[in-house]
Protein backbone atom coordinates (compact mmCIF):
# COMPACT_ATOMS: atom_id res chain seq x y z
CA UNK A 1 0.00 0.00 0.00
CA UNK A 2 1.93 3.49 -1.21
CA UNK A 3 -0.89 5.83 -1.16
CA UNK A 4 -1.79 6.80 2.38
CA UNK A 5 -5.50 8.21 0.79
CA UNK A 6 -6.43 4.83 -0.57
CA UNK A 7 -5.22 2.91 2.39
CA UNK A 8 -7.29 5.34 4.66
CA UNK A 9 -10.34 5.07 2.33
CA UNK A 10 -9.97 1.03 2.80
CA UNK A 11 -9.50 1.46 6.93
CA UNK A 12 -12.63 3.62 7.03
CA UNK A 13 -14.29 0.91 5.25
CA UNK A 14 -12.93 -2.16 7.19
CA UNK A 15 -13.89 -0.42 10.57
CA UNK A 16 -17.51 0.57 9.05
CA UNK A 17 -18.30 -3.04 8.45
CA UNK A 18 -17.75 -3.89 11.79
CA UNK A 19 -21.36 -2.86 13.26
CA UNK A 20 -23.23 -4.90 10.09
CA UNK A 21 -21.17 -7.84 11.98
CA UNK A 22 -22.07 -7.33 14.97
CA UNK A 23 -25.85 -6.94 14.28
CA UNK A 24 -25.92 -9.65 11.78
CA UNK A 25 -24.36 -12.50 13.68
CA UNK A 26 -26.20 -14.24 16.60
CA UNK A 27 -23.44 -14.65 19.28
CA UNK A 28 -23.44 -12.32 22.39
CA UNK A 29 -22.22 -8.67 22.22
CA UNK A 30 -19.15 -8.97 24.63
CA UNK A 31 -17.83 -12.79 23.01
CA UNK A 32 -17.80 -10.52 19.71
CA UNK A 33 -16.00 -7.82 21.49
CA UNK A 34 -13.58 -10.14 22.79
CA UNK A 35 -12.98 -12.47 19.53
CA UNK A 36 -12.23 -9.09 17.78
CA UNK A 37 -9.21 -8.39 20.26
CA UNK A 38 -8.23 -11.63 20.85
CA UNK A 39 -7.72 -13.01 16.94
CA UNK A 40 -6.42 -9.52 16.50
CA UNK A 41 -3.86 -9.85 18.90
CA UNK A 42 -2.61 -13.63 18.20
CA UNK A 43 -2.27 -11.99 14.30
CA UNK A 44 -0.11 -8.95 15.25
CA UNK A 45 1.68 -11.13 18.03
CA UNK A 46 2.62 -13.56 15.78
CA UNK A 47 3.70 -10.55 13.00
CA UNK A 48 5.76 -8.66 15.44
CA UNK A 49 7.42 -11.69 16.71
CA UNK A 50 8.77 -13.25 13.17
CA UNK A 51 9.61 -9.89 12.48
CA UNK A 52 11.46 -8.97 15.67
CA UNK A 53 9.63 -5.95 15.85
CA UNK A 54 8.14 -5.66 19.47
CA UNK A 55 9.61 -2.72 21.56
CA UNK A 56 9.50 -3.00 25.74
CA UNK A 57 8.32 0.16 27.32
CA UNK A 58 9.29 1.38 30.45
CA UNK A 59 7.20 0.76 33.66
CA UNK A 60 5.11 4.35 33.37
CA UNK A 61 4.64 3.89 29.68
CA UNK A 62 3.57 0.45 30.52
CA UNK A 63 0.65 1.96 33.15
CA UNK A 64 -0.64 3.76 30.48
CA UNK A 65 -0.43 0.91 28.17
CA UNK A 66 -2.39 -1.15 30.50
CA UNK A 67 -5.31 2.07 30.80
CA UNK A 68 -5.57 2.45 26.94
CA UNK A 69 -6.50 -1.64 27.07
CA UNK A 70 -8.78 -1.14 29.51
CA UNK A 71 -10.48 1.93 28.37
CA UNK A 72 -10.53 0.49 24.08
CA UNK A 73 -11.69 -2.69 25.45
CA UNK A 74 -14.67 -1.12 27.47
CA UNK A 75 -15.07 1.33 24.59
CA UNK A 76 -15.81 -2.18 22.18
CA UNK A 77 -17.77 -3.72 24.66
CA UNK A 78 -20.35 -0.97 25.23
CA UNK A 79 -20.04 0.18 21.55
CA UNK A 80 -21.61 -3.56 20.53
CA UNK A 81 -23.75 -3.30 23.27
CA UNK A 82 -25.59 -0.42 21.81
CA UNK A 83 -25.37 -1.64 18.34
CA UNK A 84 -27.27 -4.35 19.56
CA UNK A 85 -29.51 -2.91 21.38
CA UNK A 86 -30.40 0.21 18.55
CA UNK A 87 -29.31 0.32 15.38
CA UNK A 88 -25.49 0.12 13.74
CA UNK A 89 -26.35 3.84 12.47
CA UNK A 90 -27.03 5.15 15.83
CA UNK A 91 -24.72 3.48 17.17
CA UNK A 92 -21.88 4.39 15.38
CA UNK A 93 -22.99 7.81 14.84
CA UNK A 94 -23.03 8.25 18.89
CA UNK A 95 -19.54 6.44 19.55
CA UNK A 96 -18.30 8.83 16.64
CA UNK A 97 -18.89 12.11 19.17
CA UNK A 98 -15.36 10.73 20.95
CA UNK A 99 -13.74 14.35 19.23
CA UNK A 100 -16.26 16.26 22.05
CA UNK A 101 -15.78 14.56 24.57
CA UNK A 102 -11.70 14.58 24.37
CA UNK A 103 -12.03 18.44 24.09
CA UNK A 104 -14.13 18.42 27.19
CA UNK A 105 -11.53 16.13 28.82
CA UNK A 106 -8.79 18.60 27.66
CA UNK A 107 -10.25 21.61 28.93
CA UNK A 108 -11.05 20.04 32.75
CA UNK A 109 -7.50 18.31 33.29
CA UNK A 110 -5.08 19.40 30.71
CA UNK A 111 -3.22 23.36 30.38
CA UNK A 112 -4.23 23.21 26.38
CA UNK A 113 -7.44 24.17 26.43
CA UNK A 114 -10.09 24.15 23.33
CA UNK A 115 -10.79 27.52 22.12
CA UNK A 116 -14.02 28.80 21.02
CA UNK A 117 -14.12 26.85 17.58
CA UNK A 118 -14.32 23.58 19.15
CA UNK A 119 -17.55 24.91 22.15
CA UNK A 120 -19.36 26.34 18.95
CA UNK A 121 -18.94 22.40 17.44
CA UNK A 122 -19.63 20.74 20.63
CA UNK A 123 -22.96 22.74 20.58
CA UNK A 124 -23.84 22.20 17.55
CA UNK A 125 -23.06 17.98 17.88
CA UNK A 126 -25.02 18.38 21.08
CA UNK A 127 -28.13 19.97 19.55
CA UNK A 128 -28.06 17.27 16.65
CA UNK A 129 -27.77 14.42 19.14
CA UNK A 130 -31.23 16.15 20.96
CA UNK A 131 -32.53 15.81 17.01
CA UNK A 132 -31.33 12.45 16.40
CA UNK A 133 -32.87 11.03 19.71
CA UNK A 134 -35.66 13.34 19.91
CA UNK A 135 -36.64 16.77 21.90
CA UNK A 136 -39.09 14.37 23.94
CA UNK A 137 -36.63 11.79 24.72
CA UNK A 138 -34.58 14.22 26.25
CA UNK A 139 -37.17 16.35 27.98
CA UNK A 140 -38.70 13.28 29.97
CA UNK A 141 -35.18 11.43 30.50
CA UNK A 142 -36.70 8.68 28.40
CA UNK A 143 -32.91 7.00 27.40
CA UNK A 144 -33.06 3.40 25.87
CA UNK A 145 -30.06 1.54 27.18
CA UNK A 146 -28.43 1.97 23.17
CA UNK A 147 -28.99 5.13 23.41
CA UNK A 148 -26.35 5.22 26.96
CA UNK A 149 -24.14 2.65 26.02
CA UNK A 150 -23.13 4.35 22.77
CA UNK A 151 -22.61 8.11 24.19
CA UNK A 152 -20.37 5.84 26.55
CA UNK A 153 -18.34 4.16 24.14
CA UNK A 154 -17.47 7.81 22.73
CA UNK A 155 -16.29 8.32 26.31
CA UNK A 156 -14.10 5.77 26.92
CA UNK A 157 -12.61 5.81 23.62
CA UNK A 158 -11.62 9.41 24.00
CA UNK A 159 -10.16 8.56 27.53
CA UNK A 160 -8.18 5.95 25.37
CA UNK A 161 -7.56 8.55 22.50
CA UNK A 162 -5.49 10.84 24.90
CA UNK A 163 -3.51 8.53 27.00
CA UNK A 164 -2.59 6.83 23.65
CA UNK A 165 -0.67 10.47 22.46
CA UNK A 166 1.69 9.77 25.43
CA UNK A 167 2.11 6.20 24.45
CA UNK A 168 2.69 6.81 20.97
CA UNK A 169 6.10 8.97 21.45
CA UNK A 170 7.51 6.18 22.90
CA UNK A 171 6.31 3.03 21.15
CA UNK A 172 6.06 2.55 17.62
CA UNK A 173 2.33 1.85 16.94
CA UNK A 174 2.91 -1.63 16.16
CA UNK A 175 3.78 -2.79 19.11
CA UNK A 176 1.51 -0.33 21.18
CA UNK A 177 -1.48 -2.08 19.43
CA UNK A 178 0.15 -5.86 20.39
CA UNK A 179 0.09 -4.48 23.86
CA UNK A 180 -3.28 -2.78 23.96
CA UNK A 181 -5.03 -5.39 22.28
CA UNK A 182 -3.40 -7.71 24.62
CA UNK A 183 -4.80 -5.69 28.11
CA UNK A 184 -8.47 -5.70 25.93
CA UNK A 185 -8.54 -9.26 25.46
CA UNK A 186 -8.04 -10.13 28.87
CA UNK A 187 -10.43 -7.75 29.87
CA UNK A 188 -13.33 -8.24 28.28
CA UNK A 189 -12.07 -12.48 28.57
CA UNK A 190 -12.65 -12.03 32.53
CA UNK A 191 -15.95 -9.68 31.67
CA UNK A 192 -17.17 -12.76 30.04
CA UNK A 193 -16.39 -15.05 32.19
CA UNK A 194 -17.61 -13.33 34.84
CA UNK A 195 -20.85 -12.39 33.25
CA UNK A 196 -21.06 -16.31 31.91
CA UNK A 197 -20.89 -15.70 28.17
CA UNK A 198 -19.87 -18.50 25.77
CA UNK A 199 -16.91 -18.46 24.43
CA UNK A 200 -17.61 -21.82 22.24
CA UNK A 201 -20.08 -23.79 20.62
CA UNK A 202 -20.42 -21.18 17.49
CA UNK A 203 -21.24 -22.36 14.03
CA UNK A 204 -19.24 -22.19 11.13
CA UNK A 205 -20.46 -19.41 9.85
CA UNK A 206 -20.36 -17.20 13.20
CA UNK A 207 -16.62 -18.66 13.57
CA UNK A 208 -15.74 -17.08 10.23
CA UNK A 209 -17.14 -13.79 10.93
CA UNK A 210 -15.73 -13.22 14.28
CA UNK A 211 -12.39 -14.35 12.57
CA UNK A 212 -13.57 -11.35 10.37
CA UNK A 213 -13.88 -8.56 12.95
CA UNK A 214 -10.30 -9.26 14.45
CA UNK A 215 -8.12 -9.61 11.30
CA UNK A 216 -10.19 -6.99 9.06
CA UNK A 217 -12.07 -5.03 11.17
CA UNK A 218 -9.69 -4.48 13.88
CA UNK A 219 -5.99 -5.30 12.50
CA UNK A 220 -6.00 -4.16 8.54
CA UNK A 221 -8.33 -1.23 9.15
CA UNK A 222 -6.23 -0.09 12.27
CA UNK A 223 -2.88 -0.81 10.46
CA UNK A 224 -3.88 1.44 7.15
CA UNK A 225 -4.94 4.41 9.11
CA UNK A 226 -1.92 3.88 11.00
CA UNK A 227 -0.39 4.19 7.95
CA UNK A 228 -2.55 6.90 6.85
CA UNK A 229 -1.56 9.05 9.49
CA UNK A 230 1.63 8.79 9.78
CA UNK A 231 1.68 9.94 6.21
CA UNK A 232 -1.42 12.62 6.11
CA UNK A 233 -2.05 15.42 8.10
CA UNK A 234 -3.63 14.34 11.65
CA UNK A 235 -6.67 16.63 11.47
CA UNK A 236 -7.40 15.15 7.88
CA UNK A 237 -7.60 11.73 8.96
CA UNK A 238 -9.92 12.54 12.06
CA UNK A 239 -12.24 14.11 9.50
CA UNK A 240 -12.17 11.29 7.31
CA UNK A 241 -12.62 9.00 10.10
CA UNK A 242 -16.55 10.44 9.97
CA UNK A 243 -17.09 8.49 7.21
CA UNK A 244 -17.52 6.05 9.08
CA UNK A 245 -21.16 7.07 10.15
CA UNK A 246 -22.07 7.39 6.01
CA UNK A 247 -20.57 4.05 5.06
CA UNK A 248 -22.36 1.97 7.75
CA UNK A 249 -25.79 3.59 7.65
CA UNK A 250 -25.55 2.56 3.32
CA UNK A 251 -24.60 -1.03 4.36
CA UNK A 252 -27.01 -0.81 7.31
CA UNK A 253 -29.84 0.06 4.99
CA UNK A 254 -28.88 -1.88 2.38
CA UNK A 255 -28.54 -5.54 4.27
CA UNK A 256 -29.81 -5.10 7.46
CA UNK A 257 -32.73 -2.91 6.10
CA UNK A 258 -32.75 -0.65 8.88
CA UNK A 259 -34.77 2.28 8.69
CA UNK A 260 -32.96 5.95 8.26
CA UNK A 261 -35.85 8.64 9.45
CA UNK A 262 -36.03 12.46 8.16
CA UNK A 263 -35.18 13.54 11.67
CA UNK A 264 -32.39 10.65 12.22
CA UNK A 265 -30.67 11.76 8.97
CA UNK A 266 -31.27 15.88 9.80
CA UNK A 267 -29.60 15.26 13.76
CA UNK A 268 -27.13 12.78 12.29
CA UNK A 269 -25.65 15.94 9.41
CA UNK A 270 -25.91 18.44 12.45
CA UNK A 271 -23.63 16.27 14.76
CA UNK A 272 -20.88 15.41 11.94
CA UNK A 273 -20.86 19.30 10.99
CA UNK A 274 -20.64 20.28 14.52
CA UNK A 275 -17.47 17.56 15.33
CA UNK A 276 -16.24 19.07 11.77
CA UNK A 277 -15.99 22.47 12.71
CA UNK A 278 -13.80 20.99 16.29
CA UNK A 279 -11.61 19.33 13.80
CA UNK A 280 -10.97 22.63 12.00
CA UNK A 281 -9.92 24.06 14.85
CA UNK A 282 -7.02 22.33 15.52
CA UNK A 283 -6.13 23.37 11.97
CA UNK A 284 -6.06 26.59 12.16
CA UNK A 285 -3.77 26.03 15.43
C-alpha cells in the first residue's frame, strides 16, 4: 500500500463493516468484542514476533499501556452493546462524538485548552444528538439503554484517545497495538467469564465472521490508518474518520434494512458538521 488516501479510504471501510457484523451474527455482544481483540492480537503477536519488531516500554509507559486496554476494550464492549440494542447507524454515529468529549476532557484536566471553535462544534453535535434522539426523549429522561451505552463508548474511547498520544512517542504503533489489544482481550475475557458468556459452541459461519472482525475489522483497518496518518495530516484523517457514520448507515440500509428517518438523517448531518468544525480548529492552530 503506497498511497496513504487509498489505504485510509480502505481502513474507514474495514472499521464501518464492523457494526453490520455485529448486528448480523447471533453470538453475544461482549464474546464478539472479545474475539475481535483476541484473533487480533494472536495476528499482530505472531507478526511482530517473526519480524522482531516488538519494543518493551518502560514501567510508566507500561501503566498507560495497561489504561488504553482497559479503556478500548470497554469502549468495544459498550459500543456492541448499543449496536445491539439500537441500530449500527445510531450506534456508530453516537460512539463517533469521541472528538467532544476529548475536548471536554482537555479543557477540565489538561493546560491546552479548546478555544471557542471547538464549544461552537460541541454545541452544535449536542443539539443534533437532541434531534437524532428526539426533543421528547430528552425532555422526559426517556434514554433506551443503546442510546447510553453508545454516548459511553465515545467516552471511553476518548479517555483511550489521549492517553494513547503519550504512548505513541515512545512506542512505535505496532507494538503499542500488540500491547493494547493484549490488556483488551483479557479484559473483556474475565468480563465474560464473569458475566457467563460462551466463548464456544459457534457455528461455522459465526466462527468465520468473528475471525472477520479481528483480522479486518480491527488489524488491517487499524494498520492502514496507522499508515494513513503517519503519512497525512492528523486533522485530515480525524475528519475522514466520519465516514464512518455514512458508510455503515448505506450497508445498514442496504442488508440489514434498517430504517434511516427524516429527523435521524437531519440530527445525524448536524452532529458530523458540529465535530467538523472541532476538527478545524485544531487546523487553524
Amino acid at each position: 500500500m503506497k498511497n496513504p488516501r487509498l489505504a485510509l479510504l480502505l481502513g474507514i471501510f474495514c472499521i464501518s463493516v464492523f457494526p453490520i457484523l455485529v448486528k448480523w451474527t447471533p453470538v453475544s455482544a461482549l464474546s464478539s468484542a472479545f474475539y475481535r481483540m483476541a484473533i487480533a492480537f494472536a495476528v499482530v503477536l505472531t507478526i511482530v514476533l517473526l519480524r522482531k519488531k516488538l519494543e518493551f516500554p518502560n514501567r510508566k509507559t507500561a501503566w498507560l499501556i495497561v489504561l488504553c486496554g482497559l479503556f478500548f476494550g470497554s469502549d468495544i464492549a459498550v459500543w456492541n452493546i448499543a449496536i445491539q440494542k439500537s441500530t449500527a447507524t445510531q450506534a456508530t454515529l453516537l460512539a463517533n462524538l469521541a472528538p467532544i468529549w476529548v475536548g471536554l476532557l482537555m479543557f477540565f484536566f489538561l493546560p491546552n485548552k479548546p478555544k471557542r471553535n471547538f464549544w461552537i462544534g460541541a454545541a452544535l453535535a449536542v443539539f443534533g444528538m437532541v434531534v437524532l434522539i428526539g426533543f421528547e426523549t430528552f425532555y422526559t429522561l426517556k434514554f433506551d439503554i443503546g442510546f447510553l451505552f453508545g454516548v459511553l463508548s465515545g467516552i471511553f474511547y476518548a479517555f483511550y484517545m489521549l492517553l494513547s498520544k503519550s504512548v505513541l512517542r515512545q512506542l512505535q504503533p505496532i507494538s503499542f497495538m500488540t500491547y493494547s489489544m493484549a490488556v483488551s482481550a483479557v479484559f473483556i475475557g474475565i468480563i465474560c467469564l464473569v458475566s457467563g458468556e460462551p466463548f464456544f459452541g459457534f457455528s461455522p459461519t459465526v466462527w468465520s465472521v468473528l475471525l472477520v472482525e479481528g483480522v479486518v475489522c480491527q488489524l488491517i483497518a487499524w494498520l492502514l490508518i496507522s499508515y494513513a496518518t503517519q503519512h497525512m495530516e492528523a486533522n485530515r484523517v480525524s475528519l475522514s474518520l466520519l465516514l464512518q457514520v455514512l458508510f455503515t448507515s448505506i450497508i445498514a440500509w442496504l442488508f440489514l434494512k434498517e430504517i434511516i428517518t427524516f429527523q435521524m438523517f437531519v440530527g445525524g448531518c448536524i452532529i458530523l458538521v458540529g465535530i467538523g468544525i472541532t476538527f478545524y480548529k485544531k487546523q487553524e492552530a
